[in-house]
Protein backbone atom coordinates (compact mmCIF):
# COMPACT_ATOMS: atom_id res chain seq x y z
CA UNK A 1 -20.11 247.28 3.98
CA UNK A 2 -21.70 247.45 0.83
CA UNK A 3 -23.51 250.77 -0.60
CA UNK A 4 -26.55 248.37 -0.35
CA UNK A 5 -26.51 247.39 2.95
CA UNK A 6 -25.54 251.22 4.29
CA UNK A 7 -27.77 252.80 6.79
CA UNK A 8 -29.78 255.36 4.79
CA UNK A 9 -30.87 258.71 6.62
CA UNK A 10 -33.26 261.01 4.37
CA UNK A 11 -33.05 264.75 5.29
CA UNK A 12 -36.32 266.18 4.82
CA UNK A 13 -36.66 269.28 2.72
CA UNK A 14 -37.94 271.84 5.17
CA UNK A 15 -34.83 272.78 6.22
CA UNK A 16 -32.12 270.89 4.37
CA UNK A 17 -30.82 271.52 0.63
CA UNK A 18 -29.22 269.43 -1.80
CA UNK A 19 -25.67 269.97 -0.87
CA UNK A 20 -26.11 269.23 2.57
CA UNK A 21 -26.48 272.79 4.45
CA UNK A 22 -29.24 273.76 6.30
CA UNK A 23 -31.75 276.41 7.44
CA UNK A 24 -29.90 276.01 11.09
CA UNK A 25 -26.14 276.23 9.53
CA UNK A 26 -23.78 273.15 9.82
CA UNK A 27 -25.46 270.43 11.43
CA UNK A 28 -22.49 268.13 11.61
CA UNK A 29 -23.80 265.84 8.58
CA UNK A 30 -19.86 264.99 8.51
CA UNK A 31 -20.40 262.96 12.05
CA UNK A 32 -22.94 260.61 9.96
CA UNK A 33 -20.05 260.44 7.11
CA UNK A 34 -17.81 259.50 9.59
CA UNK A 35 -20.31 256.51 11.09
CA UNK A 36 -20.07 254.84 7.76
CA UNK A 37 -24.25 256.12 7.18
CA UNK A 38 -25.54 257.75 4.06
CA UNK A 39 -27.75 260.73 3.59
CA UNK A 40 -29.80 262.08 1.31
CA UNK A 41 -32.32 264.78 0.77
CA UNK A 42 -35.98 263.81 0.30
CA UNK A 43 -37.88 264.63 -3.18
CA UNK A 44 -38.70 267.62 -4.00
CA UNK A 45 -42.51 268.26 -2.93
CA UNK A 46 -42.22 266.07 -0.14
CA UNK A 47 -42.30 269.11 2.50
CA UNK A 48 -45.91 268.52 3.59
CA UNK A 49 -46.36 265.30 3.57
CA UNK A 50 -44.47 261.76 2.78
CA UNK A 51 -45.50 258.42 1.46
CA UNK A 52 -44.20 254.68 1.01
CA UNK A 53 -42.77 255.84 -1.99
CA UNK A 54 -40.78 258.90 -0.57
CA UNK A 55 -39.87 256.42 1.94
CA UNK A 56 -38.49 253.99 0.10
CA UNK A 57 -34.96 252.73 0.72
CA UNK A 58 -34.85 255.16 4.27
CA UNK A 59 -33.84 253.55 7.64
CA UNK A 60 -34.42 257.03 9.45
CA UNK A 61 -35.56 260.25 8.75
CA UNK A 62 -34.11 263.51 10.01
CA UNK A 63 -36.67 266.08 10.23
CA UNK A 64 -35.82 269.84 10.30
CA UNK A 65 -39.61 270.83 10.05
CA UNK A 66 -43.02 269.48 10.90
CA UNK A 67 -43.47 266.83 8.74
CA UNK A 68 -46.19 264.63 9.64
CA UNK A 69 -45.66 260.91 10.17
CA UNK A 70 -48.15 258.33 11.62
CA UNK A 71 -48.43 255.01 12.57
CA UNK A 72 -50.27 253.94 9.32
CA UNK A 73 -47.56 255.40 6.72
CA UNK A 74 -44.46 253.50 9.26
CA UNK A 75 -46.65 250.66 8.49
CA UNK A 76 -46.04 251.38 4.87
CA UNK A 77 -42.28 251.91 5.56
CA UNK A 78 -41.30 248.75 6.58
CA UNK A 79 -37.50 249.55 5.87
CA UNK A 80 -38.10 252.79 8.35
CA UNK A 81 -36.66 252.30 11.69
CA UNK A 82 -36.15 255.81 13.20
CA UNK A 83 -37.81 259.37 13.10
CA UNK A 84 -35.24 262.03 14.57
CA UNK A 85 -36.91 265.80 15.48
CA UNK A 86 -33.76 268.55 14.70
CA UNK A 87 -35.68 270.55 18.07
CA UNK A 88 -38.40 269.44 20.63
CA UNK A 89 -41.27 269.55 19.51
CA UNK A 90 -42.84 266.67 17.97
CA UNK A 91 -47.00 267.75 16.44
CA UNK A 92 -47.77 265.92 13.90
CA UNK A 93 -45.95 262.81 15.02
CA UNK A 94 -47.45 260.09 16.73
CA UNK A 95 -44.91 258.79 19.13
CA UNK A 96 -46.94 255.97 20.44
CA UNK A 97 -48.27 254.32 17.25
CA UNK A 98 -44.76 254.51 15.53
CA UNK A 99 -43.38 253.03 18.74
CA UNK A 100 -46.08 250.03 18.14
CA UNK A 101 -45.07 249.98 15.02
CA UNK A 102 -41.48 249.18 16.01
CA UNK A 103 -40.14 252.56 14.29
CA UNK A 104 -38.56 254.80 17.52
CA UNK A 105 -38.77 258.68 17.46
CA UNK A 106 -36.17 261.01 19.08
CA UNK A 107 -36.39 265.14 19.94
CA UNK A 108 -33.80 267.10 21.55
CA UNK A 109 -35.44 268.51 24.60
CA UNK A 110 -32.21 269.04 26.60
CA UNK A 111 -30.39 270.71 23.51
CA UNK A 112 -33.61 273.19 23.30
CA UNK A 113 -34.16 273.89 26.54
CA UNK A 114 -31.91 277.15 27.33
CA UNK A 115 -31.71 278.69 23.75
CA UNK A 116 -35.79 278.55 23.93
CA UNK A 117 -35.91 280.08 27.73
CA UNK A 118 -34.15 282.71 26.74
CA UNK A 119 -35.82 283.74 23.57
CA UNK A 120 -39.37 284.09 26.04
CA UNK A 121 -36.57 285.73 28.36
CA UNK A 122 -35.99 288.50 25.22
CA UNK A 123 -39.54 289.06 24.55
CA UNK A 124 -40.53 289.83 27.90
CA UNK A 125 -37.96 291.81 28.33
CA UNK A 126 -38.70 293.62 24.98
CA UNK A 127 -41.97 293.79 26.26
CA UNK A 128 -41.35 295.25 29.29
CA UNK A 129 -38.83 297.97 27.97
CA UNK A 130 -41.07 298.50 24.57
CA UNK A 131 -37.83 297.70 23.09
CA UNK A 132 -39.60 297.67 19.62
CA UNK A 133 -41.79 301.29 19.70
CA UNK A 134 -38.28 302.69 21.01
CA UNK A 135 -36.12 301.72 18.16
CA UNK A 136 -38.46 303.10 15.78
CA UNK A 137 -38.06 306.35 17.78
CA UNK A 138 -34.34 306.62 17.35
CA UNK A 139 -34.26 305.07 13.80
CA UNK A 140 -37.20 307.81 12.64
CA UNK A 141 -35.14 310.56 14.10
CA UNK A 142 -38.38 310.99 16.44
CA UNK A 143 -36.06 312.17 19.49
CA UNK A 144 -37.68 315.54 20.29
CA UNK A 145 -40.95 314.26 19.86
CA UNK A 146 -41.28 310.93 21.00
CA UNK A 147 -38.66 310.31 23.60
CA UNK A 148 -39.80 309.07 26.87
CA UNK A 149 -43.44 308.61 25.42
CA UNK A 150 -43.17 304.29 25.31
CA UNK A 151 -42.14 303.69 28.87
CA UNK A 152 -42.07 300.17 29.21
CA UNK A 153 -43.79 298.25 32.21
CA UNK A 154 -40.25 296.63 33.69
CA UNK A 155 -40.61 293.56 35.33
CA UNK A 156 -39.29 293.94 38.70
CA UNK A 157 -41.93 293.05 40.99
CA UNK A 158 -44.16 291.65 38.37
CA UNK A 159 -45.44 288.25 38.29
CA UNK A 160 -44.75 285.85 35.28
CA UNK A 161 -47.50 283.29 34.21
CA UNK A 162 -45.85 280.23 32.40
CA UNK A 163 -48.35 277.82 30.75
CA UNK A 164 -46.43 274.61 30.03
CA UNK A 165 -43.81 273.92 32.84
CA UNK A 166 -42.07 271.09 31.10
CA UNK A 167 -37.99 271.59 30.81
CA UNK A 168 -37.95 275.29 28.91
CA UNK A 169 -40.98 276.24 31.44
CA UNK A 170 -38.79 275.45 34.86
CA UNK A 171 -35.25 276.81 32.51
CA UNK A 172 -37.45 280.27 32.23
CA UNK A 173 -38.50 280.69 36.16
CA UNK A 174 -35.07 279.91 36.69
CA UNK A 175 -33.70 282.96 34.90
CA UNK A 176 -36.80 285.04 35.72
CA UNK A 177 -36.79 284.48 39.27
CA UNK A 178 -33.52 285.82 40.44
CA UNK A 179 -34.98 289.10 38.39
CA UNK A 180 -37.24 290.04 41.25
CA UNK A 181 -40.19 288.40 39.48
CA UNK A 182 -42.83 286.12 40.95
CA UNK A 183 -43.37 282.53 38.75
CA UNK A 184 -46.67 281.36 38.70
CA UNK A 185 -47.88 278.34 36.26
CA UNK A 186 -50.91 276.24 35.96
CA UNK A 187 -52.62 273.48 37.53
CA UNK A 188 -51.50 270.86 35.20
CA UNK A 189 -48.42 271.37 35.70
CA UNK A 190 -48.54 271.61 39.46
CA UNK A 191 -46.45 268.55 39.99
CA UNK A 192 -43.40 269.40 38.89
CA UNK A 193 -43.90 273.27 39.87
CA UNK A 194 -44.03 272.30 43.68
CA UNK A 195 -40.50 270.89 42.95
CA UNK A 196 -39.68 274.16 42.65
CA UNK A 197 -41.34 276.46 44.57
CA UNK A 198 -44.05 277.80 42.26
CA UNK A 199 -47.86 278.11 43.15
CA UNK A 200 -50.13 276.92 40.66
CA UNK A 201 -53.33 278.04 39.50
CA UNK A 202 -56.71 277.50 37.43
CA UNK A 203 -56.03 278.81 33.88
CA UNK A 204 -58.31 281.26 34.42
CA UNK A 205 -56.95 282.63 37.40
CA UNK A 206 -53.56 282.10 36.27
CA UNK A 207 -54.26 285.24 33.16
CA UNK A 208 -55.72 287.07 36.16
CA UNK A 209 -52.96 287.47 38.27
CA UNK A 210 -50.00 287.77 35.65
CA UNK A 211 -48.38 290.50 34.39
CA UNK A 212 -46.65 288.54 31.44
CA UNK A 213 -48.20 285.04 30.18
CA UNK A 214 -45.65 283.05 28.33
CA UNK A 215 -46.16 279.89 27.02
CA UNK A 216 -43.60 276.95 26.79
CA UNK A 217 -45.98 274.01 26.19
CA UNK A 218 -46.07 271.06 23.72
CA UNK A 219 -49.03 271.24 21.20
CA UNK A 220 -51.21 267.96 21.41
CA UNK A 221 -54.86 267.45 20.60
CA UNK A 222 -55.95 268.63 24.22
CA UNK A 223 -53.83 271.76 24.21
CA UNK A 224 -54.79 272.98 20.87
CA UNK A 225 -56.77 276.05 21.26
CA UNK A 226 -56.14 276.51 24.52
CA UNK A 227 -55.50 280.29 24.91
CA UNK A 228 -58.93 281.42 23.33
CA UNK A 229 -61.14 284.59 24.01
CA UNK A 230 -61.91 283.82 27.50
CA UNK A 231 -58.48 283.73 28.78
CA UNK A 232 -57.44 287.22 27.16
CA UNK A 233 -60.87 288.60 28.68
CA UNK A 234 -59.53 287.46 32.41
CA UNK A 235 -56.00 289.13 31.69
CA UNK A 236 -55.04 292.37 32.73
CA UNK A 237 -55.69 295.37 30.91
CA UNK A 238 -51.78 295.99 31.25
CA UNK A 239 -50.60 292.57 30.87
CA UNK A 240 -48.68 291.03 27.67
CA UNK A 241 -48.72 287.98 25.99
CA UNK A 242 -45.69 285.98 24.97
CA UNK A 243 -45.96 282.69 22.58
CA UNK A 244 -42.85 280.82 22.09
CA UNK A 245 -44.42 277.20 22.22
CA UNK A 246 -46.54 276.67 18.94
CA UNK A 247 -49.02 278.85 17.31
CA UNK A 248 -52.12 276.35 17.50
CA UNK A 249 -52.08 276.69 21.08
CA UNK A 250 -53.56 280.37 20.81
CA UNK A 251 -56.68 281.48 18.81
CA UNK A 252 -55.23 283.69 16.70
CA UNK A 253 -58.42 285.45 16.07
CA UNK A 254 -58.99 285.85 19.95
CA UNK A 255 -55.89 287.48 20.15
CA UNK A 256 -55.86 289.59 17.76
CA UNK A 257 -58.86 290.73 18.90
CA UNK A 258 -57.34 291.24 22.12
CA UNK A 259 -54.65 293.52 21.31
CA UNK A 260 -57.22 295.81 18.84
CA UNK A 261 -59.95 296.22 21.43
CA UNK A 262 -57.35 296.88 24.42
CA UNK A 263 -58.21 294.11 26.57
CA UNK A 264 -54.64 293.71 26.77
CA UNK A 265 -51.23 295.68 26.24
CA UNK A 266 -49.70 293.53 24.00
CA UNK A 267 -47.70 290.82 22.39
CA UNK A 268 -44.39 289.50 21.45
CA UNK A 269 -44.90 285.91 19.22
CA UNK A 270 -42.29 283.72 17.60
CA UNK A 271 -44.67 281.39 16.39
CA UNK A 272 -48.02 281.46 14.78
CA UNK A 273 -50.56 279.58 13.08
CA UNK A 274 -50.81 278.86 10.24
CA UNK A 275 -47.13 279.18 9.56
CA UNK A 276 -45.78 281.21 7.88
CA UNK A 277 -48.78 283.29 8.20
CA UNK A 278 -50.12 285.28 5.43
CA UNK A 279 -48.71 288.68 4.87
CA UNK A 280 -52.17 289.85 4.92
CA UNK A 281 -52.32 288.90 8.76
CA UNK A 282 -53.69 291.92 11.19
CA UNK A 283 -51.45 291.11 13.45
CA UNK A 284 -48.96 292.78 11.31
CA UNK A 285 -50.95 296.07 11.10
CA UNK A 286 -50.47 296.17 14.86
CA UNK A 287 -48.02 298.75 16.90
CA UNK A 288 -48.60 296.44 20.37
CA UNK A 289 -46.95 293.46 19.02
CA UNK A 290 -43.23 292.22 18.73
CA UNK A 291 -43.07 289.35 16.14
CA UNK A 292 -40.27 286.91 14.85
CA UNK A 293 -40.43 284.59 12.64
CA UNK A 294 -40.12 281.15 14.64
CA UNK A 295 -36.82 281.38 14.80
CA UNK A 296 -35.56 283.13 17.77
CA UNK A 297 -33.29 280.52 19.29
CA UNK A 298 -31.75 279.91 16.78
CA UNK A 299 -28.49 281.11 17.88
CA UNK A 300 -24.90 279.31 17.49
CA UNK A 301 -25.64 277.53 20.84
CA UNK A 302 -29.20 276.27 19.64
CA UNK A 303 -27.43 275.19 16.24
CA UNK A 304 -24.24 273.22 17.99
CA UNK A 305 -26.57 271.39 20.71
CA UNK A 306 -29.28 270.34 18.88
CA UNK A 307 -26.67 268.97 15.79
CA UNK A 308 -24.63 267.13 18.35
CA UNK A 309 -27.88 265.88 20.31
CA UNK A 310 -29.78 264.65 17.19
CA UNK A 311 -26.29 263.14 15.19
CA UNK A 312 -25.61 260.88 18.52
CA UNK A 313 -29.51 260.23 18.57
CA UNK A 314 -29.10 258.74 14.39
CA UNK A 315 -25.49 257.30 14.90
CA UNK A 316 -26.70 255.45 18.46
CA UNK A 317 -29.89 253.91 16.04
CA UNK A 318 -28.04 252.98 13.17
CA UNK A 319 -25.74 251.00 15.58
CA UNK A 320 -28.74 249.15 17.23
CA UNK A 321 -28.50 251.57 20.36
CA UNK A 322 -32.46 252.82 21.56
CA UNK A 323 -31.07 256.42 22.14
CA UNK A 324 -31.99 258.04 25.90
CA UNK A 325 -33.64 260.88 23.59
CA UNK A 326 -36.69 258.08 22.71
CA UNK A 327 -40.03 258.74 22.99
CA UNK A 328 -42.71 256.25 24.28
CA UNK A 329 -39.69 254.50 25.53
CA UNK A 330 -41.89 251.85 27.28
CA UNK A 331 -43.68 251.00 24.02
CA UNK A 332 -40.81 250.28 21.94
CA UNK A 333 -37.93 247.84 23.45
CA UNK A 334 -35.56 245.64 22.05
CA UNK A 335 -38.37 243.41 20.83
CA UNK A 336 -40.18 245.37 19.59
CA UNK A 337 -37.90 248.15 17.56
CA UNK A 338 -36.96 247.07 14.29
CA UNK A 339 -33.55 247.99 14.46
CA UNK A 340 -31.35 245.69 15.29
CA UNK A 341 -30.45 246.02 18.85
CA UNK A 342 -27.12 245.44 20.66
CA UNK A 343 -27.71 246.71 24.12
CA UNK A 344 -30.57 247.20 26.53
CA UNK A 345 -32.20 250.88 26.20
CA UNK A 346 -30.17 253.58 27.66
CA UNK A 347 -31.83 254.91 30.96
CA UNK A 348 -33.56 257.93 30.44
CA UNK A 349 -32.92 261.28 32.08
CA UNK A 350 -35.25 262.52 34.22
């Protein structure tokens, strides 16, 4: 094969650099090597936002970030055949209007799933142990002082509201329940929660009766905003709040309000929004709140699941495969994709 007719795959730059590493560690960019497929990284300023031109000469994209791409700039990509997500989210992408567009898009929900349980697994359990106000004891040398004086909740006996009970939602009850903790999630997701057990309620009712709120869900144009100043106002004066989905589900505002006022205990977020959120943020200036910075599953397991998930997702394209990773799988077939297809679509996994 010629360097001209190689498969091209451009890395974007919010989380690769030039010689190939990454913001996650070794992503197995050998594996695409190996496939015969080229890589590059994307132009500098293209972390925002990408055009035609940035575009130009890519059959997929490998995004480590948020990069936006719709159906109108695939339409002036007409080389583009493939948008890969490094994790599983996907904002900012339209799934749908690429797939109409004939360019498939790929996550790694499966690779995510456990690594992201148990990072809202940590934070309730930091919450619940005040993990946080009791290493700043020991490390201040506050012992005779301040010993004792953050007793943490616990969680035995408490009940755990998830909002979002997609794959990391039902991964979470699964570690929580065995804990002595009671699942609860909402009425959207009600479904898929009586698979398993869990009662479902209002929203509403949902912040009423939990101890610990924890969100797992995907951020889309209806769920945007949809932890505001009304839901903290119906939690518990005791109860915390856990975000490990995306910031823009939760008025930031609201909540911050929240936790100054007392309406509730307190907070442990991995993600915010905007991100990364100015240093100038109150929440910052808070002593009720455990932050990280949208990173917390990123352990060694995250890193070596999601590489091998999203490499076979890009070598599986490039080879006219639709990867079982697709999104709007029944809007983009084998007449459809512009790849160049060699087998039916791989059955997805339910």
């Amino acid at each position: 094969m010629s360097s001209k007719d190689r498969y091209v795959v451009g890395l974007t730059r919010d989380g690769a650099r030039a010689d190939g590493s990454t913001i996650f560690g070794d992503v197995g960019l050998e594996r695409l090597d190996q496939a015969g497929i080229s890589w590059r990284l994307m132009p500098e300023g293209s972390q925002g936002s990408v055009n035609a031109e940035v575009l130009a000469g890519l059959d997929a994209v490998l995004s480590f970030g948020h990069m936006p791409f719709s159906a109108e700039l695939a339409r002036q990509a007409p080389r583009l055949k493939h948008v890969a997500r490094f994790g599983a989210g996907f904002d900012g992408i339209d799934p749908a209007g690429l797939a109409a567009e004939g360019v498939l898009v790929t996550t790694t929900p499966a690779a995510v799933r456990k690594p992201l349980a148990l990072s809202g697994l940590t934070l309730i359990l930091a919450a619940a142990h005040r993990l946080v106000e009791n290493h700043r004891v020991a490390a201040n040398g506050l012992w005779e002082t301040q010993r004792g004086h953050y007793r943490g909740p616990g969680i035995d006996g408490r009940t755990v509201g998830i909002i979002g009970f997609g794959s990391v939602g039902t991964q979470l009850a699964e570690y929580l329940q065995p804990l002595g903790v009671k699942v609860i999630t909402t009425d959207r997701n009600a479904s898929r929660a009586a698979q398993h057990g869990i009662e479902s309620y209002p929203l509403l009712e949902l912040a009423m009766r939990s101890d610990f709120v924890v969100v797992t869900a995907a951020l889309t144009g209806e769920t945007r905003g949809l932890v505001d100043g009304k839901f903290f106002a119906a939690m518990k004066p005791s109860a915390h709040f856990v975000n490990i989905a995306r910031g823009g589900l939760v008025n930031q505002a609201d909540l911050t309000h929240a936790l100054v006022d007392g309406t509730i205990a307190g907070a442990a977020l991995d993600v915010f929004d905007p991100e990364p959120p100015s240093t100038a943020d109150p929440l910052f200036a808070l002593d009720n709140v455990i932050l990280s910075p949208h990173s917390l599953c990123w352990t060694a397991d995250f890193t070596r699941e999601v590489s091998a998930s999203v490499m076979t997702a890009v070598i599986q394209a490039s080879q006219g495969e639709i990867p079982e990773t697709a999104l709007s799988r029944e809007l983009l077939n084998v007449s459809t994709w512009r790849g160049t297809p060699r087998r039916l679509p791989v059955a997805q996994h339910a």
